[in-house]
PDB file of N, CA and C in Angstrom:
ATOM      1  N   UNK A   1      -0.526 -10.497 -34.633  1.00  0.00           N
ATOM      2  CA  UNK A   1      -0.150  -9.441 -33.709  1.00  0.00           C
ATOM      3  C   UNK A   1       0.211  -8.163 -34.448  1.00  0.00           C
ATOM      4  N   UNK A   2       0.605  -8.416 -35.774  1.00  0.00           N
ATOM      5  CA  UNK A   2       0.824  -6.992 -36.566  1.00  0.00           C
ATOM      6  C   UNK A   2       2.119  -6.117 -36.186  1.00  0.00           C
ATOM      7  N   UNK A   3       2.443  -6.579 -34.784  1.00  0.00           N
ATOM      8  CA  UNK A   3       3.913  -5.808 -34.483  1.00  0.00           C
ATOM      9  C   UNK A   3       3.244  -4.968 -33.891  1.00  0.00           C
ATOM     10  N   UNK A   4       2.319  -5.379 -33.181  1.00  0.00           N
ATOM     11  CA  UNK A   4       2.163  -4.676 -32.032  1.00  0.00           C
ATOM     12  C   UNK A   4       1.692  -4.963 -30.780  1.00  0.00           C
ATOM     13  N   UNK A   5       2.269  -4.621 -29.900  1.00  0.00           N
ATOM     14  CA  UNK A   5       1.760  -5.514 -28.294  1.00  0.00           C
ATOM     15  C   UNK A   5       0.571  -5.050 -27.788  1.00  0.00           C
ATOM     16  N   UNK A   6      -0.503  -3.674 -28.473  1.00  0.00           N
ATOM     17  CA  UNK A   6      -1.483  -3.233 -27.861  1.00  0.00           C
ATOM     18  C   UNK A   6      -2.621  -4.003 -27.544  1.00  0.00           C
ATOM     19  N   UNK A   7      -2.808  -4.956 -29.118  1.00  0.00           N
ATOM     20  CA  UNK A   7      -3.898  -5.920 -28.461  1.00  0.00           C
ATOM     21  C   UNK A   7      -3.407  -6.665 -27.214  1.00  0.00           C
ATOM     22  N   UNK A   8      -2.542  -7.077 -26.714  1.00  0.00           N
ATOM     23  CA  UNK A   8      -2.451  -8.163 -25.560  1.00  0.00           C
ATOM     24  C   UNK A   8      -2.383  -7.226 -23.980  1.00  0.00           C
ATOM     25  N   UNK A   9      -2.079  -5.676 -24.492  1.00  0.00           N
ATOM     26  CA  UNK A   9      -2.083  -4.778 -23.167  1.00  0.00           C
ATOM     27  C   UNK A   9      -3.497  -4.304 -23.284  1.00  0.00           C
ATOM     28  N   UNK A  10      -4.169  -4.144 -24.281  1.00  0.00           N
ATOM     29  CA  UNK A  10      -5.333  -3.780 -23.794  1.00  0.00           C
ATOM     30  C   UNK A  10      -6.528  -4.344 -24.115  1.00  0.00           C
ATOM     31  N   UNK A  11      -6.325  -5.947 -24.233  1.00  0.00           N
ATOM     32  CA  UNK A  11      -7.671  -6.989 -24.797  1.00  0.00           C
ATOM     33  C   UNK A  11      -7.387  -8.049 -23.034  1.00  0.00           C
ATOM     34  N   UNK A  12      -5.975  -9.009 -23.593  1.00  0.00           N
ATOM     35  CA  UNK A  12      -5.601  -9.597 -23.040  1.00  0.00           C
ATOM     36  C   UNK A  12      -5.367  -9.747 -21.236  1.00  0.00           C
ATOM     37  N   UNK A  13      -4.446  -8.599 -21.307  1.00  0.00           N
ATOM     38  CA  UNK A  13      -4.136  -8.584 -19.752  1.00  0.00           C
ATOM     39  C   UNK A  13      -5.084  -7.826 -19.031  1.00  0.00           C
ATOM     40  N   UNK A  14      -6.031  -7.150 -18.841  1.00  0.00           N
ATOM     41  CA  UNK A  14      -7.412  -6.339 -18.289  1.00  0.00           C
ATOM     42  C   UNK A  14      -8.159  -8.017 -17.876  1.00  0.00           C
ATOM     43  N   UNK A  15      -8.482  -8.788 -19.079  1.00  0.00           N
ATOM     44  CA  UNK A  15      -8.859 -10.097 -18.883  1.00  0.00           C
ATOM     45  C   UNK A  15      -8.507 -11.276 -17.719  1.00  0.00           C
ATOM     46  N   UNK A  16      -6.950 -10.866 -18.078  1.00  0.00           N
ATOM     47  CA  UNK A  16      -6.101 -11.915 -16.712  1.00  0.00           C
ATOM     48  C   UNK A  16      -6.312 -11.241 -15.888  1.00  0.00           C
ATOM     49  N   UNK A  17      -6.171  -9.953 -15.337  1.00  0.00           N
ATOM     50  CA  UNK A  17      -6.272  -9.462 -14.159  1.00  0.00           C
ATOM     51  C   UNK A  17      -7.530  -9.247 -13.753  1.00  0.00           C
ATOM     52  N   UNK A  18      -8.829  -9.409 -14.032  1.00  0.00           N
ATOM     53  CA  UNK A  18     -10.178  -9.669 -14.020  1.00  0.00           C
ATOM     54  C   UNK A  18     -10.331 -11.430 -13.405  1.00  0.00           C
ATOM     55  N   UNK A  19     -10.200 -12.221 -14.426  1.00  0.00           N
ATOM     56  CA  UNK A  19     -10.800 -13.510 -14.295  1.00  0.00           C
ATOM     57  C   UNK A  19      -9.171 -14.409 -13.513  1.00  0.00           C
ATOM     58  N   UNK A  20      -8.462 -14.192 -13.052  1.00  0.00           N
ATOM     59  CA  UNK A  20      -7.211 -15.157 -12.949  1.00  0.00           C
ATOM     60  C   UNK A  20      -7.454 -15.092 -11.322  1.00  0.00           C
ATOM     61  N   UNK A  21      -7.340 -14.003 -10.432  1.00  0.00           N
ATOM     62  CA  UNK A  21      -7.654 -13.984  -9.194  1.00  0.00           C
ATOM     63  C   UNK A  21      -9.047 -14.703  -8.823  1.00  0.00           C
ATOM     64  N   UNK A  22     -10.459 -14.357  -9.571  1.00  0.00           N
ATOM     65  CA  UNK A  22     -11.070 -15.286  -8.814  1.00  0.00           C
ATOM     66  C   UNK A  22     -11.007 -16.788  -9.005  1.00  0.00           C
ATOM     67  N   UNK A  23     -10.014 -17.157 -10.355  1.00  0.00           N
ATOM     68  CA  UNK A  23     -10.157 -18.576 -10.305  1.00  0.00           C
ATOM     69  C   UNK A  23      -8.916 -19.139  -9.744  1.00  0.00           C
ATOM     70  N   UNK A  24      -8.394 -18.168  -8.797  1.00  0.00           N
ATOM     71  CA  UNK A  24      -7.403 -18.263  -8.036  1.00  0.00           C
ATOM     72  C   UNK A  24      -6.082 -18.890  -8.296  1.00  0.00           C
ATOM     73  N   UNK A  25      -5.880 -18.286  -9.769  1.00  0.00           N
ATOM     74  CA  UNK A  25      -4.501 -18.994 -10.651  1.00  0.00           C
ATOM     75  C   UNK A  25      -3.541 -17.780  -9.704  1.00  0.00           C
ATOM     76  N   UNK A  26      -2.593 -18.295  -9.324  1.00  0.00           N
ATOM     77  CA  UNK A  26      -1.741 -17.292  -8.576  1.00  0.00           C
ATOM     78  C   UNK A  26      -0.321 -16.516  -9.458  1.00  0.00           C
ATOM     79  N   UNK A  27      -0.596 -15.650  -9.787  1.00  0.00           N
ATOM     80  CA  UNK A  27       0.623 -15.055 -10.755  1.00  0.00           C
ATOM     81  C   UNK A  27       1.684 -15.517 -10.773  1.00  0.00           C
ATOM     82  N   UNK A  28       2.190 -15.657  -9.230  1.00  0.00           N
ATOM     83  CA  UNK A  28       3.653 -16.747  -9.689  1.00  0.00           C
ATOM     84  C   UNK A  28       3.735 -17.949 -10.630  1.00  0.00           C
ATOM     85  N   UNK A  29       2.563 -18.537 -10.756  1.00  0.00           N
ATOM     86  CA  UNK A  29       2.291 -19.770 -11.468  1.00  0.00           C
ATOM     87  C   UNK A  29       2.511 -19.020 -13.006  1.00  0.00           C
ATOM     88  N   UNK A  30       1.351 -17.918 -13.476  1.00  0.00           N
ATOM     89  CA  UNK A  30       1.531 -17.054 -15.059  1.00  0.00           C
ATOM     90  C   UNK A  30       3.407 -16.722 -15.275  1.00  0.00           C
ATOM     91  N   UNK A  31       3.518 -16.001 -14.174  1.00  0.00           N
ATOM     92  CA  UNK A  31       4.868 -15.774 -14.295  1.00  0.00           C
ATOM     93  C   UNK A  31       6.177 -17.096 -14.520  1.00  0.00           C
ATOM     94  N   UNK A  32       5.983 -18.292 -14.329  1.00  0.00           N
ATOM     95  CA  UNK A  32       6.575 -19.477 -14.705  1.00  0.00           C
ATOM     96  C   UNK A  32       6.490 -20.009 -16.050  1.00  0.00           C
ATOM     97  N   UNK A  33       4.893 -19.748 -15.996  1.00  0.00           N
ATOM     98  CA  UNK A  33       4.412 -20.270 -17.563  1.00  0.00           C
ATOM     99  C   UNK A  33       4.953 -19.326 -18.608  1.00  0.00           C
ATOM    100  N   UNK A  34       4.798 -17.703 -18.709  1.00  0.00           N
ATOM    101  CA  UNK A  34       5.581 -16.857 -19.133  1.00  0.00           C
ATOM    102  C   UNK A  34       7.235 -17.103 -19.764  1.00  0.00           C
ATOM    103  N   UNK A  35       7.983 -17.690 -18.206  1.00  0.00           N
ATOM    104  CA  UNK A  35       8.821 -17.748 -18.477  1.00  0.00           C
ATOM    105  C   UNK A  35       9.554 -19.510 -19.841  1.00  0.00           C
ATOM    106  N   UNK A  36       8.518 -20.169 -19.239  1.00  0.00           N
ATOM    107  CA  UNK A  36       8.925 -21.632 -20.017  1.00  0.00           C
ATOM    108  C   UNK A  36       8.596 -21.097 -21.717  1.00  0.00           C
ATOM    109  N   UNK A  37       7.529 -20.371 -21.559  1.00  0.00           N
ATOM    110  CA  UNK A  37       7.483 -20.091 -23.060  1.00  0.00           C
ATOM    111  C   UNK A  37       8.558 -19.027 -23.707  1.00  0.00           C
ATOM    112  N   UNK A  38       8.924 -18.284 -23.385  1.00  0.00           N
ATOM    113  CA  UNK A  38      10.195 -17.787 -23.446  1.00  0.00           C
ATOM    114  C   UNK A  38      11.273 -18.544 -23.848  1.00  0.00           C
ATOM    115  N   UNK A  39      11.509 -19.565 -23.239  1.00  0.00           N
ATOM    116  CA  UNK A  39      13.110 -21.099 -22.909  1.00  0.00           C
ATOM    117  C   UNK A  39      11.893 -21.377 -24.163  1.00  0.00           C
ATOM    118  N   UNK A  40      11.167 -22.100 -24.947  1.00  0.00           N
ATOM    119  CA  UNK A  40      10.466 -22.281 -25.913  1.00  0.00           C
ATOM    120  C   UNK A  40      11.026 -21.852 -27.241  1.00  0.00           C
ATOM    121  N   UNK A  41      10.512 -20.259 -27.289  1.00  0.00           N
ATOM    122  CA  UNK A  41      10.550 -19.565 -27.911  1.00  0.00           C
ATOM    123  C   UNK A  41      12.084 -19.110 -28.413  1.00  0.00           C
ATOM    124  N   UNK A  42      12.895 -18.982 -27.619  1.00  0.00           N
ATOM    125  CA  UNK A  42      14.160 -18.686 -27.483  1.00  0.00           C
ATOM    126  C   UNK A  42      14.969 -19.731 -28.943  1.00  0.00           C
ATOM    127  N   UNK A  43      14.532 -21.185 -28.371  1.00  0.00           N
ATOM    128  CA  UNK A  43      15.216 -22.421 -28.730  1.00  0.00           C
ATOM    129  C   UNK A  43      15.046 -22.916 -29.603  1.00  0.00           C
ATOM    130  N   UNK A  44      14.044 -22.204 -30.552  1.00  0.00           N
ATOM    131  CA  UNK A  44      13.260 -22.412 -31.944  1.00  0.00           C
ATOM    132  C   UNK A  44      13.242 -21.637 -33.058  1.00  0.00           C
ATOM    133  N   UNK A  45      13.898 -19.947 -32.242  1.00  0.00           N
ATOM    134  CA  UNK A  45      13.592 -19.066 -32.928  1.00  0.00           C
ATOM    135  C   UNK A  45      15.034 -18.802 -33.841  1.00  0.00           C
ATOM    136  N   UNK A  46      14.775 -19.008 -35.304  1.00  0.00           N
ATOM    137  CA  UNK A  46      15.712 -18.175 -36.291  1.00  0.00           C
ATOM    138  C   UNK A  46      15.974 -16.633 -36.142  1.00  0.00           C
ATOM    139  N   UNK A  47      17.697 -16.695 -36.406  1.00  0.00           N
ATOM    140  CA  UNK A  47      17.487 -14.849 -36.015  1.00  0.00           C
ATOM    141  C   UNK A  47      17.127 -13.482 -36.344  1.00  0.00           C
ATOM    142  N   UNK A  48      16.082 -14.228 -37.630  1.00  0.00           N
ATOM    143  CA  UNK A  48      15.279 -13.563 -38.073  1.00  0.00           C
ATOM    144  C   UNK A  48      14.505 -13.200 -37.694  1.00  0.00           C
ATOM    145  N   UNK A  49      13.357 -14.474 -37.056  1.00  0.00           N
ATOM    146  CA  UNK A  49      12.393 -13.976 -36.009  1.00  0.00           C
ATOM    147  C   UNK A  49      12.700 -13.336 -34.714  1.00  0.00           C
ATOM    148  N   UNK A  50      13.721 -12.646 -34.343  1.00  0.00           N
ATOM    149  CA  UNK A  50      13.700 -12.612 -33.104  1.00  0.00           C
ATOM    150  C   UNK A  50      13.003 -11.183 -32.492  1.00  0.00           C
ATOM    151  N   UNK A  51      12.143 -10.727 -33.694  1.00  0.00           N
ATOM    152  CA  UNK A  51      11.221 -10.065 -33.143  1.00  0.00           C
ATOM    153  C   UNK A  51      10.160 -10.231 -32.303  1.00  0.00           C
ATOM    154  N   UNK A  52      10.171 -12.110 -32.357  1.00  0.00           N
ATOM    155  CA  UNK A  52       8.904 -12.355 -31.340  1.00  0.00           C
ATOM    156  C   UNK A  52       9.584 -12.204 -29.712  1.00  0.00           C
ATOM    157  N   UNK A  53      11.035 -12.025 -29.723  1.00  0.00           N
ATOM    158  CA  UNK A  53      11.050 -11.811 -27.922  1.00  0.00           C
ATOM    159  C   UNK A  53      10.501  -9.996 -27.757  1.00  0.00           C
ATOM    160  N   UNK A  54      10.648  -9.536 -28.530  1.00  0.00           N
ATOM    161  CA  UNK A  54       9.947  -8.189 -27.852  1.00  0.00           C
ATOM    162  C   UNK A  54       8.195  -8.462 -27.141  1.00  0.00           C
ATOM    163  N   UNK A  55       7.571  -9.083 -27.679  1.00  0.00           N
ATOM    164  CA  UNK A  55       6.196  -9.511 -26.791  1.00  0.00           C
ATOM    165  C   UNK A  55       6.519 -10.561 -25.500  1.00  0.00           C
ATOM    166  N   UNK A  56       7.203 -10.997 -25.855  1.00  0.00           N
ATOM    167  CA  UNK A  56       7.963 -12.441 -24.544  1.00  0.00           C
ATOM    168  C   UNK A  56       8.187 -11.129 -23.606  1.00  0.00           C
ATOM    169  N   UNK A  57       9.190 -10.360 -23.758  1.00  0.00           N
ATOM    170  CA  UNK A  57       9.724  -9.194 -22.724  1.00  0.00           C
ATOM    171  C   UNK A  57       8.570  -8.398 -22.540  1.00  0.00           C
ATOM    172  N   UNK A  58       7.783  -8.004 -23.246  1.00  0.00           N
ATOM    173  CA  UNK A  58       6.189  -7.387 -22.748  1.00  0.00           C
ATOM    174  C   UNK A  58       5.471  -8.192 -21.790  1.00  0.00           C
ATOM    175  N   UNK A  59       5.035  -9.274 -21.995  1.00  0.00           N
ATOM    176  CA  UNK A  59       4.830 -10.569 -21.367  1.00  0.00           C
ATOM    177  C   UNK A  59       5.283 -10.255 -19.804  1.00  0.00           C
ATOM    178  N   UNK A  60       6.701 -10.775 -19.785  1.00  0.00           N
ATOM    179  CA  UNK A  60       7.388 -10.194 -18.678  1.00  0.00           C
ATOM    180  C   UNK A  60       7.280  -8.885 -18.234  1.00  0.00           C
ATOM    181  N   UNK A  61       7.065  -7.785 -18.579  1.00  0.00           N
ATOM    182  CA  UNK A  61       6.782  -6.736 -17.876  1.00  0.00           C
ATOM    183  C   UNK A  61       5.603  -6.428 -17.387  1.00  0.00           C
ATOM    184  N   UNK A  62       4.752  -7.017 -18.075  1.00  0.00           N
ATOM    185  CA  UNK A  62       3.180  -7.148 -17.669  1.00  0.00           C
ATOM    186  C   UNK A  62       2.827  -8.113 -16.301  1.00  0.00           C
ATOM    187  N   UNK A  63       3.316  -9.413 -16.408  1.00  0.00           N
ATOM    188  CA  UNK A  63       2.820  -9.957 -15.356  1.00  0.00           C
ATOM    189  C   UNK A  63       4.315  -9.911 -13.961  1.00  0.00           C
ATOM    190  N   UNK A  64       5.016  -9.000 -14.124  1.00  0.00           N
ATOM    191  CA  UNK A  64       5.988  -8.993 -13.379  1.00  0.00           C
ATOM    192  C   UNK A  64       5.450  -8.688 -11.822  1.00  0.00           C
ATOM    193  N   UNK A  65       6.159  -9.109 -11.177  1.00  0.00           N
ATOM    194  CA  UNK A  65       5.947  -8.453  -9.270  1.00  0.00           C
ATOM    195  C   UNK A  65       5.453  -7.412  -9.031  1.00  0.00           C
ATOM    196  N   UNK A  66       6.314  -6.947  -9.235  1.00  0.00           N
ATOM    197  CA  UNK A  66       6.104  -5.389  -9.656  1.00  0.00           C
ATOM    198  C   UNK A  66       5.002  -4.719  -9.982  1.00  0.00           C
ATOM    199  N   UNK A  67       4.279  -5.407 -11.066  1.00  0.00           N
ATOM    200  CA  UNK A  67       2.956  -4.892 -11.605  1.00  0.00           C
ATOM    201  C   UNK A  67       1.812  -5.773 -11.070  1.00  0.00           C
ATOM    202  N   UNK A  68       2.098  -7.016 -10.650  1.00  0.00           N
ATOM    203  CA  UNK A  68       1.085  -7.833 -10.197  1.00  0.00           C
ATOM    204  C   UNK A  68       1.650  -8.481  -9.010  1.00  0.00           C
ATOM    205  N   UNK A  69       2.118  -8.266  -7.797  1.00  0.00           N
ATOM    206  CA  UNK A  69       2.203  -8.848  -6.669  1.00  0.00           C
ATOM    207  C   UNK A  69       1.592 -10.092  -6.445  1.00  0.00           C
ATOM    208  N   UNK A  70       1.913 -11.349  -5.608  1.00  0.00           N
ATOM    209  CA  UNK A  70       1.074 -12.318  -5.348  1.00  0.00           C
ATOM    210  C   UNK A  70       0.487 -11.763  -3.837  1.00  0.00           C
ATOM    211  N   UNK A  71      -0.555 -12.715  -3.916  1.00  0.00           N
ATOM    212  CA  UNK A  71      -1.498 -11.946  -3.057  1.00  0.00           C
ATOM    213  C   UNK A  71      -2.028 -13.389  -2.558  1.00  0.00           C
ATOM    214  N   UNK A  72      -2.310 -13.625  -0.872  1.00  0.00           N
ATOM    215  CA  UNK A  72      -2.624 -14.604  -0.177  1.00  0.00           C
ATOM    216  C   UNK A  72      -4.313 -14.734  -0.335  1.00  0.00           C
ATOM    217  N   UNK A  73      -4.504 -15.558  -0.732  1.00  0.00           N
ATOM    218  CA  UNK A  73      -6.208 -15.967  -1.196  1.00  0.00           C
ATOM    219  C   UNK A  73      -6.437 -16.414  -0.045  1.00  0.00           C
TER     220      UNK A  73
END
């Protein structure tokens, strides 16, 4: 990742929001998975690394309500 979140805002999430609706994964579901990896990440991480929650909190701002509403298929 290099310390930087651009690849996952502009490779990654264009991708999910393309292919996730028609295979009708419903964001609340990303937004769970999001979050378990987070409780993961959290519980493993030395406080050295704790540069990896700044992408966890990108993560979260990306697939949030807010930015991606669920939507009745």
């Amino acid at each position: 990742m290099e310390n930087n979140i651009s690849a996952i805002q502009q490779e990654l999430f264009p991708l999910c929001v393309m292919l996730y609706p028609r295979l009708k994964v419903r964001w609340e579901l990303v937004r769970q998975l999001i979050h378990l990896l987070g409780t993961e990440i959290r519980s493993r991480l030395e406080p050295q690394h704790a540069y990896f929650l700044a992408y966890y909190e990108s993560l979260q701002a990306m697939f949030s309500p807010q930015v991606l509403p669920d939507s009745k298929f």
